[in-house]
N, C-alpha and C. Protein backbone atom coordinates (compact mmCIF):
# COMPACT_ATOMS: atom_id res chain seq x y z
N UNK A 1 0.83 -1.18 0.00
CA UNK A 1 0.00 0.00 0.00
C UNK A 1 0.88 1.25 0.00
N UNK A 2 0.21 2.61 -0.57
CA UNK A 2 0.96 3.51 -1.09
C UNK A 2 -0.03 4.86 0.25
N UNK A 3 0.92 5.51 1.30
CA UNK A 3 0.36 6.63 1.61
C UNK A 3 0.25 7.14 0.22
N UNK A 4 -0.78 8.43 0.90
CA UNK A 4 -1.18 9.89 -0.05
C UNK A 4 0.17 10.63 -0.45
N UNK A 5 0.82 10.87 0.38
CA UNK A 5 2.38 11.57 0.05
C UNK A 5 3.28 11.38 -0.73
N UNK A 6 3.35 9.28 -1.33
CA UNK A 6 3.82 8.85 -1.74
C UNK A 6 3.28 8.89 -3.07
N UNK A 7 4.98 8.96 -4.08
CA UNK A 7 3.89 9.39 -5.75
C UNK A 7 4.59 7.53 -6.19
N UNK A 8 3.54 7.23 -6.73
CA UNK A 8 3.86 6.33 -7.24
C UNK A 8 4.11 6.35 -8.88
N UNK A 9 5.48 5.71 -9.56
CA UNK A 9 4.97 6.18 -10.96
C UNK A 9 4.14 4.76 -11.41
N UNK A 10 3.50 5.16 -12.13
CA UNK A 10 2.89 4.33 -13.10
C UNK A 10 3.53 3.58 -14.06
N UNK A 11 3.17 2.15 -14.54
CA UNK A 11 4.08 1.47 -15.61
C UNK A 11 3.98 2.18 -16.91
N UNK A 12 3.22 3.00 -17.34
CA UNK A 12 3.72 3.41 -18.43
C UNK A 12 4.61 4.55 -18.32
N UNK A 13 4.40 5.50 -17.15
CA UNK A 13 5.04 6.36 -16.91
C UNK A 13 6.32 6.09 -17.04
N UNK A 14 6.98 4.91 -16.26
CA UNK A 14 8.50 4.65 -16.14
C UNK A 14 9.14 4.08 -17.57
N UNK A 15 8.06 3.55 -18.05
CA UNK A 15 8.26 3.14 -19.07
C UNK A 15 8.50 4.22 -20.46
N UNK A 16 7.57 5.29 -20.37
CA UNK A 16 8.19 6.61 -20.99
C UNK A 16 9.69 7.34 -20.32
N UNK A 17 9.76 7.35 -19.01
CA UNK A 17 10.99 7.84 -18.54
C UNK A 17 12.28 6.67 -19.08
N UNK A 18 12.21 5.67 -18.85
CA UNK A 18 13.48 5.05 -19.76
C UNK A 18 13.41 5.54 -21.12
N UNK A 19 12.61 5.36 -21.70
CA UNK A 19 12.82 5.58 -23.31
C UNK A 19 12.74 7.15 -23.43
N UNK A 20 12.77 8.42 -22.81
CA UNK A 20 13.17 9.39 -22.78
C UNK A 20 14.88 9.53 -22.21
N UNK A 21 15.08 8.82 -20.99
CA UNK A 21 16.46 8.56 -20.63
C UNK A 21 17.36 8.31 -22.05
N UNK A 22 16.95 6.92 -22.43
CA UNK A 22 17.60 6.54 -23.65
C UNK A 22 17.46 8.01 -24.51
N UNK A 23 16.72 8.38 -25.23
CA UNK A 23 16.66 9.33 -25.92
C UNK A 23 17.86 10.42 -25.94
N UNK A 24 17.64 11.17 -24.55
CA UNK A 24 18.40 11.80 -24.52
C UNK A 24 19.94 11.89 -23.73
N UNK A 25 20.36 10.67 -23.54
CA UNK A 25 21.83 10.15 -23.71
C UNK A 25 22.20 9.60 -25.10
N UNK A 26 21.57 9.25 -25.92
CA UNK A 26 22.17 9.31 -27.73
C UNK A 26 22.18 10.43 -27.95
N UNK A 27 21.43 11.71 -27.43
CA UNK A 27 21.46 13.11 -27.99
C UNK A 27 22.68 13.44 -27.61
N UNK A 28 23.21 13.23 -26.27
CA UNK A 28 24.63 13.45 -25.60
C UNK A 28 25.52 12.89 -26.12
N UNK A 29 25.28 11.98 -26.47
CA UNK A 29 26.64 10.89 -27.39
C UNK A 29 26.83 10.97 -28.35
N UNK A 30 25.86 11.72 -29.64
CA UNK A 30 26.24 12.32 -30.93
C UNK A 30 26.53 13.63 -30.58
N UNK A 31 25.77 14.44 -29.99
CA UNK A 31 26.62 15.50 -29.66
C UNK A 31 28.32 15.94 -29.19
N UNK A 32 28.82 15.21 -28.29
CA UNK A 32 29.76 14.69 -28.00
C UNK A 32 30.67 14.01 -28.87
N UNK A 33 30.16 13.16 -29.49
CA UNK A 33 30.99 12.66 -30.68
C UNK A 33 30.83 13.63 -31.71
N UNK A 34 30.26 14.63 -32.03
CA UNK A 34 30.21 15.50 -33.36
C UNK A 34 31.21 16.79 -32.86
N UNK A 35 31.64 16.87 -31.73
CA UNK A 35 32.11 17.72 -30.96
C UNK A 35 33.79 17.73 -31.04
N UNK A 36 33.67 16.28 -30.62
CA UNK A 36 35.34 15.44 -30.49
C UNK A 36 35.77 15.55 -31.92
N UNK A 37 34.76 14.99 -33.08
CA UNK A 37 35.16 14.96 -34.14
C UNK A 37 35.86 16.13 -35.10
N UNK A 38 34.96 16.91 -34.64
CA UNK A 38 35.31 18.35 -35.34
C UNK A 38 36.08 18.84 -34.40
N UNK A 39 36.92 18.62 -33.28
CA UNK A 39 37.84 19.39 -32.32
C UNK A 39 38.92 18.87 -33.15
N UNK A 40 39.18 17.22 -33.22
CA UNK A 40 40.46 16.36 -34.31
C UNK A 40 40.54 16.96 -35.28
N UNK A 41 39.54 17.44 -36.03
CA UNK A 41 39.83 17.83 -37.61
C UNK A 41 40.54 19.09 -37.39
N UNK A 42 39.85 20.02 -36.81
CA UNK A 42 40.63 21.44 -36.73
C UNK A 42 42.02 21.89 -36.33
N UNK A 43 42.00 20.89 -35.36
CA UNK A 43 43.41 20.41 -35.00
C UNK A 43 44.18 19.84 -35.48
N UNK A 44 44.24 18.53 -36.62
CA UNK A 44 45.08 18.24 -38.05
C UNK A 44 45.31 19.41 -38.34
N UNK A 45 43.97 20.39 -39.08
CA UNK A 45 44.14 21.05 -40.01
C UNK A 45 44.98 22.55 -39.32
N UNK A 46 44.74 22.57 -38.26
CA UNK A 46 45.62 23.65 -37.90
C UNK A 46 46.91 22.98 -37.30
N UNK A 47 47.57 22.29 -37.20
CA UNK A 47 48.57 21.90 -37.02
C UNK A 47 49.40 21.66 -39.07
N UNK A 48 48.84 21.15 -39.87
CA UNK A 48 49.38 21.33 -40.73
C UNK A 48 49.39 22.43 -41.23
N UNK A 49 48.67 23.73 -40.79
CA UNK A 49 48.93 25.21 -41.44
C UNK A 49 50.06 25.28 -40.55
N UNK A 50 50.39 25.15 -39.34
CA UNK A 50 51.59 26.06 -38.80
C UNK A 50 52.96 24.99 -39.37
N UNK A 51 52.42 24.01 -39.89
CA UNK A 51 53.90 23.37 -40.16
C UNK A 51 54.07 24.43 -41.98
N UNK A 52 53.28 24.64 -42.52
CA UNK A 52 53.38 25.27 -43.60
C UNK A 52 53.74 26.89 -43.60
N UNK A 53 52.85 27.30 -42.52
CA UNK A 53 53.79 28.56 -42.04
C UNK A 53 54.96 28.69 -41.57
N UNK A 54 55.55 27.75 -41.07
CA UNK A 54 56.53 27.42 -40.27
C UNK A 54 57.59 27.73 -41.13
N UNK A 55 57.25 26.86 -42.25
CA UNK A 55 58.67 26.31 -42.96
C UNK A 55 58.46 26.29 -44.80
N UNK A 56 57.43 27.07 -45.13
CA UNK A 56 56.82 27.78 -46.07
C UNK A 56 58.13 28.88 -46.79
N UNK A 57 58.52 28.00 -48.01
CA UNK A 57 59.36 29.02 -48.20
C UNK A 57 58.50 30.81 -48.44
N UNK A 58 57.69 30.55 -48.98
CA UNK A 58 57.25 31.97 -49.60
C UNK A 58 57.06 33.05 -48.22
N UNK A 59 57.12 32.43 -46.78
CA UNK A 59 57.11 32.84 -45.83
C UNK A 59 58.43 33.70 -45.44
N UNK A 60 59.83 32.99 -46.24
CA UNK A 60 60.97 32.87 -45.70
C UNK A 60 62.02 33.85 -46.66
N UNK A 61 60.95 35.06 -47.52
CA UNK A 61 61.72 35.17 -48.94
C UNK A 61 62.00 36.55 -48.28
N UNK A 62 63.36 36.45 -48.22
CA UNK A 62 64.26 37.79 -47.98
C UNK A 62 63.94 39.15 -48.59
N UNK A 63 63.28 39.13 -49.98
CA UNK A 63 63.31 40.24 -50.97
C UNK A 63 62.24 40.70 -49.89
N UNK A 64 61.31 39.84 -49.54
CA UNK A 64 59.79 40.48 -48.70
C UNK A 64 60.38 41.07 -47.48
N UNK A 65 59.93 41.96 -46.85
CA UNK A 65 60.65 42.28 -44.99
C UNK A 65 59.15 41.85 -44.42
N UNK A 66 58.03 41.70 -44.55
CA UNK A 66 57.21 41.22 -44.00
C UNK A 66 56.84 39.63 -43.86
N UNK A 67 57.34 39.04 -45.01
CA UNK A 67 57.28 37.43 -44.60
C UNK A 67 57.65 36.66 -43.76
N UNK A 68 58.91 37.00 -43.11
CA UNK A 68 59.30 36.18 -42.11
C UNK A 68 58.44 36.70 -40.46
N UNK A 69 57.98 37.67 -40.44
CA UNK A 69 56.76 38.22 -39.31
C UNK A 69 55.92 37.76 -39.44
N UNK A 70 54.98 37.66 -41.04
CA UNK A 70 53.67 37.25 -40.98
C UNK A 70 53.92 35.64 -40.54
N UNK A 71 54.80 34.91 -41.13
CA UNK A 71 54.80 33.41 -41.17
C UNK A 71 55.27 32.90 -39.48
N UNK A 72 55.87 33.75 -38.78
CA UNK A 72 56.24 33.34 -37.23
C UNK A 72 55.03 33.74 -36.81
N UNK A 73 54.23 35.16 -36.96
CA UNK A 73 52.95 35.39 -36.09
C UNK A 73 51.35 34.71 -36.49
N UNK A 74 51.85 33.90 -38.08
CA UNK A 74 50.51 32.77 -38.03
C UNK A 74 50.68 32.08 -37.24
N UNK A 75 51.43 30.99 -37.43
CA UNK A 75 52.20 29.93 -36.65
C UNK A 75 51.90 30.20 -35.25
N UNK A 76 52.45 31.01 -34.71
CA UNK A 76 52.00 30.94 -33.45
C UNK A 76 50.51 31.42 -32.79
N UNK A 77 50.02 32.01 -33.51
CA UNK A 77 48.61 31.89 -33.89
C UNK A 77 47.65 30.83 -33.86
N UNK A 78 48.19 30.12 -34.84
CA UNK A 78 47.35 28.91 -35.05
C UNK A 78 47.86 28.15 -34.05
N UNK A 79 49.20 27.80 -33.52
CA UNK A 79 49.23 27.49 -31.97
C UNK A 79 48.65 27.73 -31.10
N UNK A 80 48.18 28.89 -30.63
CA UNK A 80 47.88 29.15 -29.97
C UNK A 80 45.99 28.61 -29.94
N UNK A 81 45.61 28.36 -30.93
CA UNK A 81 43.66 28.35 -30.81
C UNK A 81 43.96 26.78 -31.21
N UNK A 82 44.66 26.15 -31.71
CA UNK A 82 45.43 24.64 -31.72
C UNK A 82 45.56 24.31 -30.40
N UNK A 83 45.89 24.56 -29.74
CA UNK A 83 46.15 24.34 -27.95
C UNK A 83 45.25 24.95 -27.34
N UNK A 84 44.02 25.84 -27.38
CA UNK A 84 43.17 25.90 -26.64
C UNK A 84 41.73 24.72 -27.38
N UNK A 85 41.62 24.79 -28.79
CA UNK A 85 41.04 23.74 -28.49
C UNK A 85 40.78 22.29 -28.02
N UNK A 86 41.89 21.91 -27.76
CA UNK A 86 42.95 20.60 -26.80
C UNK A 86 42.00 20.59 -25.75
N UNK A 87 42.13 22.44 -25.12
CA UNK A 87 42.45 22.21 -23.50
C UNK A 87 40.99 21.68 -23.69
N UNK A 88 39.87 23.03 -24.35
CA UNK A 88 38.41 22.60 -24.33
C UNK A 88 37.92 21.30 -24.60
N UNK A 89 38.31 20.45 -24.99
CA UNK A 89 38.30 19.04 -25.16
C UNK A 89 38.72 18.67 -24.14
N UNK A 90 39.57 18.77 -23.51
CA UNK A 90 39.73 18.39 -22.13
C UNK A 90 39.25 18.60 -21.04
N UNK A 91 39.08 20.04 -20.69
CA UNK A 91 38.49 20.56 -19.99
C UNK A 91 37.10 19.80 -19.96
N UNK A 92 36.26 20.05 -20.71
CA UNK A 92 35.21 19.08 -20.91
C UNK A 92 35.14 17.90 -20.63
N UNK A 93 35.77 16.84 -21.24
CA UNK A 93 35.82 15.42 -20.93
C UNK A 93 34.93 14.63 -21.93
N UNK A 94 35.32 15.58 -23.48
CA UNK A 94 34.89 15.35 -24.29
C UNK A 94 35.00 14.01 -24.54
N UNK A 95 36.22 13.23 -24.58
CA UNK A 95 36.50 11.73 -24.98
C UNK A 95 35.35 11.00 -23.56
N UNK A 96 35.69 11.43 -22.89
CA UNK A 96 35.43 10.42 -21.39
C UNK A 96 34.07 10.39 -21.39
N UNK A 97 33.05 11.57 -22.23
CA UNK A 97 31.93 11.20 -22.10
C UNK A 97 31.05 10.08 -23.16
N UNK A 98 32.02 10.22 -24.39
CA UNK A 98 31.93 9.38 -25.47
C UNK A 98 31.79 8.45 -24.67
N UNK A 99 32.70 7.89 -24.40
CA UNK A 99 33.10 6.18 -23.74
C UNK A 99 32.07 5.99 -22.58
N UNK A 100 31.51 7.03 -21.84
CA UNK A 100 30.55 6.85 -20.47
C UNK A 100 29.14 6.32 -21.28
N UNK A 101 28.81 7.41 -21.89
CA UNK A 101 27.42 7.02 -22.46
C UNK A 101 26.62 5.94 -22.96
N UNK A 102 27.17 5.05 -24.00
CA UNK A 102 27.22 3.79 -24.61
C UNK A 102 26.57 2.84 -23.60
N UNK A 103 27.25 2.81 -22.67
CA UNK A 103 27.22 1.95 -21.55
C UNK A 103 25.69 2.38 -20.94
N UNK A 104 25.22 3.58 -20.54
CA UNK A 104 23.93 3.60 -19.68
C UNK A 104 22.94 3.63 -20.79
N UNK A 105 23.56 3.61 -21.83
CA UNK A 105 22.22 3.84 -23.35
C UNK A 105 21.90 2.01 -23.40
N UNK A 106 23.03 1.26 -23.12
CA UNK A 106 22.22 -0.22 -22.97
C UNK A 106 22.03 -0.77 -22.23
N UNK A 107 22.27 -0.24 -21.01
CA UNK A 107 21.75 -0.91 -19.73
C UNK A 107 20.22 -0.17 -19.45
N UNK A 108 19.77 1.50 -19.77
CA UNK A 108 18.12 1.19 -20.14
C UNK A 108 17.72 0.84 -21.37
N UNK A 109 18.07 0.41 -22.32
CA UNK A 109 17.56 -0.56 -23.26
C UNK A 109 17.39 -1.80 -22.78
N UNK A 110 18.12 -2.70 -21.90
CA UNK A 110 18.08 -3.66 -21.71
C UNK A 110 16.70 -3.36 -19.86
N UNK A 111 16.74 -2.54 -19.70
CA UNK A 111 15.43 -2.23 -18.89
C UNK A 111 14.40 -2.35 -19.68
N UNK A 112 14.42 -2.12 -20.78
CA UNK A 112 12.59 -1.50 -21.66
C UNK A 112 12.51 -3.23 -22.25
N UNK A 113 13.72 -3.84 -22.21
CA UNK A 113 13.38 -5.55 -22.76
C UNK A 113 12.47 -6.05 -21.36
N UNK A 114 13.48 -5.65 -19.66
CA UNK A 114 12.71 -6.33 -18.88
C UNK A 114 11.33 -5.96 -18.72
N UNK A 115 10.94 -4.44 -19.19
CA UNK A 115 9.85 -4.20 -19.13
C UNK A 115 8.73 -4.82 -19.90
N UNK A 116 9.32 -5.15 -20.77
CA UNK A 116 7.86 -6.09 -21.50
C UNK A 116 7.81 -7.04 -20.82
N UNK A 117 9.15 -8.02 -19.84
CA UNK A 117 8.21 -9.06 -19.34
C UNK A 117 7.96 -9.11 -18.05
N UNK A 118 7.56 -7.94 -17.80
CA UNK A 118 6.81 -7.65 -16.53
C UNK A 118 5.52 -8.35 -16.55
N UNK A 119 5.09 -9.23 -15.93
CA UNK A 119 3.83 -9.86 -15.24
C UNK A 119 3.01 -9.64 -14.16
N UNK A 120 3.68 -8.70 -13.18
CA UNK A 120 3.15 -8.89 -11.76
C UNK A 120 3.80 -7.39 -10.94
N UNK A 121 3.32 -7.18 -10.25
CA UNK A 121 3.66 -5.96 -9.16
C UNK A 121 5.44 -6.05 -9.09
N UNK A 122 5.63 -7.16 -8.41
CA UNK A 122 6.91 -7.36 -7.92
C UNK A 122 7.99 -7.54 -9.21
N UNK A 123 7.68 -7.55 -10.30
CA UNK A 123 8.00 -7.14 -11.59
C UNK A 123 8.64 -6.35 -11.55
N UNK A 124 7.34 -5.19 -11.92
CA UNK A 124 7.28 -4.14 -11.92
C UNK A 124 8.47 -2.85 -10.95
N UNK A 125 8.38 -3.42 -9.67
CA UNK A 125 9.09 -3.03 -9.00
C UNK A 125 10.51 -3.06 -9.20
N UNK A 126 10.87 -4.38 -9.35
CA UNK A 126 12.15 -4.99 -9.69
C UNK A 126 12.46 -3.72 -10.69
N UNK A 127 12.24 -3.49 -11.80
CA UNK A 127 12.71 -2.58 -13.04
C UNK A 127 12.44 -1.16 -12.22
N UNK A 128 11.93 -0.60 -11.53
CA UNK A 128 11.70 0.16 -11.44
C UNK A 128 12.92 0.78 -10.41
N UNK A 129 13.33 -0.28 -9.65
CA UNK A 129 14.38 -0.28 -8.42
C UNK A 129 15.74 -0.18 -9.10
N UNK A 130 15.25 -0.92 -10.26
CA UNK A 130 16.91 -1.46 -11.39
C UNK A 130 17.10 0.45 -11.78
N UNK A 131 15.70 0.89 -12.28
CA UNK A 131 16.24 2.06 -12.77
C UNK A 131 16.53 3.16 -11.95
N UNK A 132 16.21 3.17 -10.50
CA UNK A 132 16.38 4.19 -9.97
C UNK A 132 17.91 4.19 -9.35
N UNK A 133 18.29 2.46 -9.25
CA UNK A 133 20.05 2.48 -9.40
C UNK A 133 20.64 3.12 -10.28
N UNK A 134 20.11 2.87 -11.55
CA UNK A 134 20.93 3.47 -12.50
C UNK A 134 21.25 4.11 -12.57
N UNK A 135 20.13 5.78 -12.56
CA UNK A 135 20.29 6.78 -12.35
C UNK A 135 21.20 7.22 -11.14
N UNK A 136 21.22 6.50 -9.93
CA UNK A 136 22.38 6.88 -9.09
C UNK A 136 23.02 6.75 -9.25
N UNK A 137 23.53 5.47 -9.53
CA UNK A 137 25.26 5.26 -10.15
C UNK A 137 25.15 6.48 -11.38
N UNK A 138 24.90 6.22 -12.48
CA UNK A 138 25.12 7.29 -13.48
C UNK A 138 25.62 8.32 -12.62
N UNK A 139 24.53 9.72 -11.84
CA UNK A 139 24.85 10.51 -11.29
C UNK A 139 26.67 10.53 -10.69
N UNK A 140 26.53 9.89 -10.15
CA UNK A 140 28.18 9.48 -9.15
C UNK A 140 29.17 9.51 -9.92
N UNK A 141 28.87 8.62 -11.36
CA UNK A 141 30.16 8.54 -12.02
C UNK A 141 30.26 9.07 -13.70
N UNK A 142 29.41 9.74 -13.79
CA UNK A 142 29.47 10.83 -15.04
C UNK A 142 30.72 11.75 -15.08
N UNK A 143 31.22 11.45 -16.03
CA UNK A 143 32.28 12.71 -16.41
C UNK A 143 31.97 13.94 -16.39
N UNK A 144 32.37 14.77 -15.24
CA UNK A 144 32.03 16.44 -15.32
C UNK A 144 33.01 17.20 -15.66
N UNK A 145 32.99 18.48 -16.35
CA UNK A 145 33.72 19.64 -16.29
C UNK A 145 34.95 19.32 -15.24
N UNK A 146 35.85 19.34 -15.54
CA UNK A 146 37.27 19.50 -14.84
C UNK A 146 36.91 21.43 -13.94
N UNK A 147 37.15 21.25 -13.03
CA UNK A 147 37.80 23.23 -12.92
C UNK A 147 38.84 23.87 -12.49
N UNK A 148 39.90 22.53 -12.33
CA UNK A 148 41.39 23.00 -12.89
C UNK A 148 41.96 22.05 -13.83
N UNK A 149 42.08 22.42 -15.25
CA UNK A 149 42.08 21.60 -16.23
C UNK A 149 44.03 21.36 -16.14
């Protein structure tokens, strides 16, 4: 029996809250992965501009008095937003959340399987207890923001 105080959810209710859970941890995990992805690329691609500024002859041509300035102050330029997007990837925990997510996206999938073969109260409960672990552990061990990176 349930006091008045006590909210009980309903089986479909929990049953919408997993498959919203799921939902929006794939939103986190393509996000995250579209994030990481495009942090790598920019970072190739700005690491091969400063090797080209670097060592770019047309950078290096004596007749010019401005080439050898412009080609040291790209370079370190593109170093410089090259190494902060690192840190922001780090700082974040961009990789670490990739790798976290996967994992709670099939352990409530594999809830919404036990949920169909729910038969009985004590079923019911069982999944319902499974998911409110989840969510605690999750909580505890989610990758957060670093705030001294």
């Amino acid at each position: 029996m349930s006091s008045g105080n006590e909210t009980v959810i309903k089986p479909q209710e929990l049953k919408t809250q997993i498959e919203e859970y799921i939902k929006n941890y794939k939103a986190r995990f393509i996000r995250n992965q579209y994030a990481n992805n495009i942090i790598i690329a920019l970072s190739i691609l700005l690491t091969v501009l400063i090797a080209i500024t670097g060592t770019s002859l047309a950078f290096k041509d004596v007749k010019n008095p401005w080439s050898a300035p412009l080609g040291l102050t790209a370079s370190a330029w593109l170093g410089l937003i090259s190494t902060a997007m690192v840190s922001i990837q780090r700082l974040y925990n961009v990789q670490e959340k990739i790798a976290f997510y996967p994992s709670y996206i099939v352990k409530a999938e594999e809830l919404l399987e036990d949920f169909d073969a729910i038969k009985n109260e004590a079923d019911l409960e069982a999944v319902r207890k499974q998911f409110r672990q989840m969510r605690a552990d999750e909580a505890l061990k989610r990758p957060i923001e670093r705030s001294n990176p």
